[in-house]
C-alpha atoms as a PDB file:
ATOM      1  CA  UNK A   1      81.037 110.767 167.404  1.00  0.00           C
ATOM      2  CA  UNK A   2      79.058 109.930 163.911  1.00  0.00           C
ATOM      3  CA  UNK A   3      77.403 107.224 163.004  1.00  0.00           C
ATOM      4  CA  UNK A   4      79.966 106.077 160.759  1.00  0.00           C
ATOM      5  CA  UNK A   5      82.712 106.573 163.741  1.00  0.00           C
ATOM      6  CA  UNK A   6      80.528 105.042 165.935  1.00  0.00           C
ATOM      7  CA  UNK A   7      80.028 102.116 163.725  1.00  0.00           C
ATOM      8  CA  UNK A   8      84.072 101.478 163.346  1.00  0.00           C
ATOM      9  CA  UNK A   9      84.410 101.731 166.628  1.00  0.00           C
ATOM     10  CA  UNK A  10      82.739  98.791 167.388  1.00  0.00           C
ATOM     11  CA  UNK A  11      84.115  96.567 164.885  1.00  0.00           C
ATOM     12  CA  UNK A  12      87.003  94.429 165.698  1.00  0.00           C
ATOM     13  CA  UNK A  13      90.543  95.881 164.983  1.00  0.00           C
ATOM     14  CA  UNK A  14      91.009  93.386 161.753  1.00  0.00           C
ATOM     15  CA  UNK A  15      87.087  94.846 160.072  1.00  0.00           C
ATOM     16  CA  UNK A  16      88.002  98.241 161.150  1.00  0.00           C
ATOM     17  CA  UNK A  17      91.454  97.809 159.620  1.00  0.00           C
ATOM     18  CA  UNK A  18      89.944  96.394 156.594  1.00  0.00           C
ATOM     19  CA  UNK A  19      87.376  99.734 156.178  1.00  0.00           C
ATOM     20  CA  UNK A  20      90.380 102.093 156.103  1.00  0.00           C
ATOM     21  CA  UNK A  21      92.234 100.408 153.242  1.00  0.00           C
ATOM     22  CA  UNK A  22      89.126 100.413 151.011  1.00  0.00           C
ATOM     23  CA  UNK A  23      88.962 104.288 152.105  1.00  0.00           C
ATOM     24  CA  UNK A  24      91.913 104.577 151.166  1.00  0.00           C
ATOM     25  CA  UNK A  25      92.017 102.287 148.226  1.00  0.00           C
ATOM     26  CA  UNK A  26      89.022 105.067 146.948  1.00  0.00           C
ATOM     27  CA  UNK A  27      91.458 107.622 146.929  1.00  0.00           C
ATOM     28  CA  UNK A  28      93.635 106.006 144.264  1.00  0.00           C
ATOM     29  CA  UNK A  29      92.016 107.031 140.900  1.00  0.00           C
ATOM     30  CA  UNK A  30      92.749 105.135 137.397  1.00  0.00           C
ATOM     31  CA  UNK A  31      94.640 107.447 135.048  1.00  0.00           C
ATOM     32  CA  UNK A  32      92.147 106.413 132.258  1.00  0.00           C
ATOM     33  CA  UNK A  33      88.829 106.123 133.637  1.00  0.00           C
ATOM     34  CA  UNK A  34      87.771 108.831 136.185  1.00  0.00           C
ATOM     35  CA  UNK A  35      87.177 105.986 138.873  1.00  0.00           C
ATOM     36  CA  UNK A  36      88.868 104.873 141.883  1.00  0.00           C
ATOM     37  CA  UNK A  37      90.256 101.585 141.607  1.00  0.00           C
ATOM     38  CA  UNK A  38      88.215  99.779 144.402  1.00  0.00           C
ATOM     39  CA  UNK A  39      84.862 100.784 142.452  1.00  0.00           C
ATOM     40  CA  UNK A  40      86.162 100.186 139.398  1.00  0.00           C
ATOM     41  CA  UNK A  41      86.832  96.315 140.556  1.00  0.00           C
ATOM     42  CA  UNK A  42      90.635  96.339 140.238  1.00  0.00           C
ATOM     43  CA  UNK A  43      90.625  94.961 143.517  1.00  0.00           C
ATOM     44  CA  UNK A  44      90.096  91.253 143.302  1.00  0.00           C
ATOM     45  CA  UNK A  45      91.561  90.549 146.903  1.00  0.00           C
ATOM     46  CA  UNK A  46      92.326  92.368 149.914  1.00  0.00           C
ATOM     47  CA  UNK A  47      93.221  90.339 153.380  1.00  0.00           C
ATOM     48  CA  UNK A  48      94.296  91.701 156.538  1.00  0.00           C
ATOM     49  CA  UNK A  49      95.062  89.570 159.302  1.00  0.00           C
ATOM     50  CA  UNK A  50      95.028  90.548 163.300  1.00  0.00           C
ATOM     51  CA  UNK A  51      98.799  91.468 163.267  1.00  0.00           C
ATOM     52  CA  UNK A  52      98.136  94.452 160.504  1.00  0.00           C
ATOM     53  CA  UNK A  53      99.894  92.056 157.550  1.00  0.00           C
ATOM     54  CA  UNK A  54      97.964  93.321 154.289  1.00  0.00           C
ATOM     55  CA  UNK A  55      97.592  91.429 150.875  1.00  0.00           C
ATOM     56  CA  UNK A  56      96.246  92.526 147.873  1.00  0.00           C
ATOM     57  CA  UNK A  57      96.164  90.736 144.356  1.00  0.00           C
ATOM     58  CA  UNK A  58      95.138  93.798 142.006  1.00  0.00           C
ATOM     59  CA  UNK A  59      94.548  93.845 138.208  1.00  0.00           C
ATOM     60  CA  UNK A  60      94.539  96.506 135.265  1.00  0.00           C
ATOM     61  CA  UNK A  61      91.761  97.546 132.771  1.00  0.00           C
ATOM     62  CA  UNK A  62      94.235  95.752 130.130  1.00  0.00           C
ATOM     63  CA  UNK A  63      97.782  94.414 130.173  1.00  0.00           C
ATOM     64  CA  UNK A  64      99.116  96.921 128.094  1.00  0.00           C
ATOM     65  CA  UNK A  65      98.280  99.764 130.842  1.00  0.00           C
ATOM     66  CA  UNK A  66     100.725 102.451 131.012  1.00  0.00           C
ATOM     67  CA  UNK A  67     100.926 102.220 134.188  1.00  0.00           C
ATOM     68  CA  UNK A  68     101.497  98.609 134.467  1.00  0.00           C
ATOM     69  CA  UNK A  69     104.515  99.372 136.449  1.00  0.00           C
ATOM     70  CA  UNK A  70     103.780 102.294 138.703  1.00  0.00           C
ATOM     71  CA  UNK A  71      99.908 101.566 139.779  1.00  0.00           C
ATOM     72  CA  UNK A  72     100.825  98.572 142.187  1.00  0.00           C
ATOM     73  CA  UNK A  73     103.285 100.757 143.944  1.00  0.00           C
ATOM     74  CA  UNK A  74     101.428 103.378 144.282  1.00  0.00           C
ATOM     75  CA  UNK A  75      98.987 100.936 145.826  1.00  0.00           C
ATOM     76  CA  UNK A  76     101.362  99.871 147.962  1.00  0.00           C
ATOM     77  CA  UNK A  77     102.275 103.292 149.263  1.00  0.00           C
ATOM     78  CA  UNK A  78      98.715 104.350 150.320  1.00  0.00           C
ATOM     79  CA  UNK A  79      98.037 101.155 152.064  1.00  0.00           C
ATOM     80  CA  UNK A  80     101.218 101.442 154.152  1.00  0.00           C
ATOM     81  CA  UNK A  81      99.933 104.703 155.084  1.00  0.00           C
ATOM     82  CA  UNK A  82      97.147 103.537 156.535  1.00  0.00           C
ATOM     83  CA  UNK A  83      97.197 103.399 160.530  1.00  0.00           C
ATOM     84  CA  UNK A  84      97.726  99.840 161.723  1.00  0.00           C
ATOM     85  CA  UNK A  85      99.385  98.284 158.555  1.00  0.00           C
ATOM     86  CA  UNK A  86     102.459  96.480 159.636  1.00  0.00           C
ATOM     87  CA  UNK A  87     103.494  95.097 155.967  1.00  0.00           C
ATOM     88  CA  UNK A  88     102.054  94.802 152.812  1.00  0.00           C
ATOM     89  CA  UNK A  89     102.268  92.978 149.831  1.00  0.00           C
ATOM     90  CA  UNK A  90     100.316  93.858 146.588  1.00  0.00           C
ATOM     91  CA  UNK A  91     100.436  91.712 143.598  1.00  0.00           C
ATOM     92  CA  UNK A  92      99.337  92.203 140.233  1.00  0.00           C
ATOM     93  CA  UNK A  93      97.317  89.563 138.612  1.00  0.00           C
ATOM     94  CA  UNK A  94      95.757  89.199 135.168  1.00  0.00           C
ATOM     95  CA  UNK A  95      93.152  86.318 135.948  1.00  0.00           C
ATOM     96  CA  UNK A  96      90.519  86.450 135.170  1.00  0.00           C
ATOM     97  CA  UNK A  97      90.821  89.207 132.928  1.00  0.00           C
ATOM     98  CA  UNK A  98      88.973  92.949 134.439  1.00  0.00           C
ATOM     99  CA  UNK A  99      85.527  93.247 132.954  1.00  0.00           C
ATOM    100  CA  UNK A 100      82.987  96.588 133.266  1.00  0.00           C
ATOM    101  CA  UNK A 101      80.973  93.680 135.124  1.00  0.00           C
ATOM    102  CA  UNK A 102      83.459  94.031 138.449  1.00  0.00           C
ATOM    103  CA  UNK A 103      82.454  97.144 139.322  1.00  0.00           C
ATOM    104  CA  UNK A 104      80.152  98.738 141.400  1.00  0.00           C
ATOM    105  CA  UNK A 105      76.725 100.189 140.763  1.00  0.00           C
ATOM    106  CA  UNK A 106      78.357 103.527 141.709  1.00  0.00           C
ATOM    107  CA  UNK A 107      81.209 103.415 139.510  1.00  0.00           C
ATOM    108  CA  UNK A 108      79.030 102.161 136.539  1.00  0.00           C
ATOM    109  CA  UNK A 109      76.347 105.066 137.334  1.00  0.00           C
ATOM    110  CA  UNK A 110      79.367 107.184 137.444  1.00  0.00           C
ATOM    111  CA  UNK A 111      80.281 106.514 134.034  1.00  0.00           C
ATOM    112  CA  UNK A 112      77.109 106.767 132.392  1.00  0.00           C
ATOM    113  CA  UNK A 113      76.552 102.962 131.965  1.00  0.00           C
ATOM    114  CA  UNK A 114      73.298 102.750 134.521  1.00  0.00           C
END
């Protein structure tokens, strides 16, 4: 088993849960900035709770995002694929506004910014 198996294994179902929707939150890239959305901070909220019951309030780079419409259901589609999910609900929010300031050191060394 590796370390980072090893490690999820002995969280509780809920944390381990939690670490497989961010891994697979990272596999969701935005269609304008080569990021994932997770690094890229357009996650502002993501509770599980012990019965697998996911929420998520997401936002956009800008309101006028192309895919305004599509990007929340795509979220939506790789979080229910996610072992141990029961339902989901993803919302998207527009406050406070996204700012290059919610994302991660990697994401901003990604893009050339560190």
């Amino acid at each position: 088993m590796s370390m980072s198996n090893l490690a999820t294994a002995k969280m509780r179902p809920r944390e381990a849960l939690r670490e497989a929707l961010i891994e697979a939150l990272r596999s969701v890239m935005d269609p304008e900035i080569p990021v994932n959305i997770y690094d890229l901070g357009l996650i502002y909220r993501l509770d599980v709770d012990d019965s697998g019951r996911v929420e998520v309030d997401m936002t956009l780079t800008a309101p006028a995002c192309p895919v305004a419409g599509t990007l929340p259901h795509e979220v939506g589609r790789v979080i229910d694929a996610v072992p141990g999910v029961t339902d989901a609900t993803v919302r998207l929010v527009w406050n406070p506004p996204w700012s290059q300031e919610r994302m991660t050191e990697e994401a901003q060394f990604q893009l050339g910014l560190l």
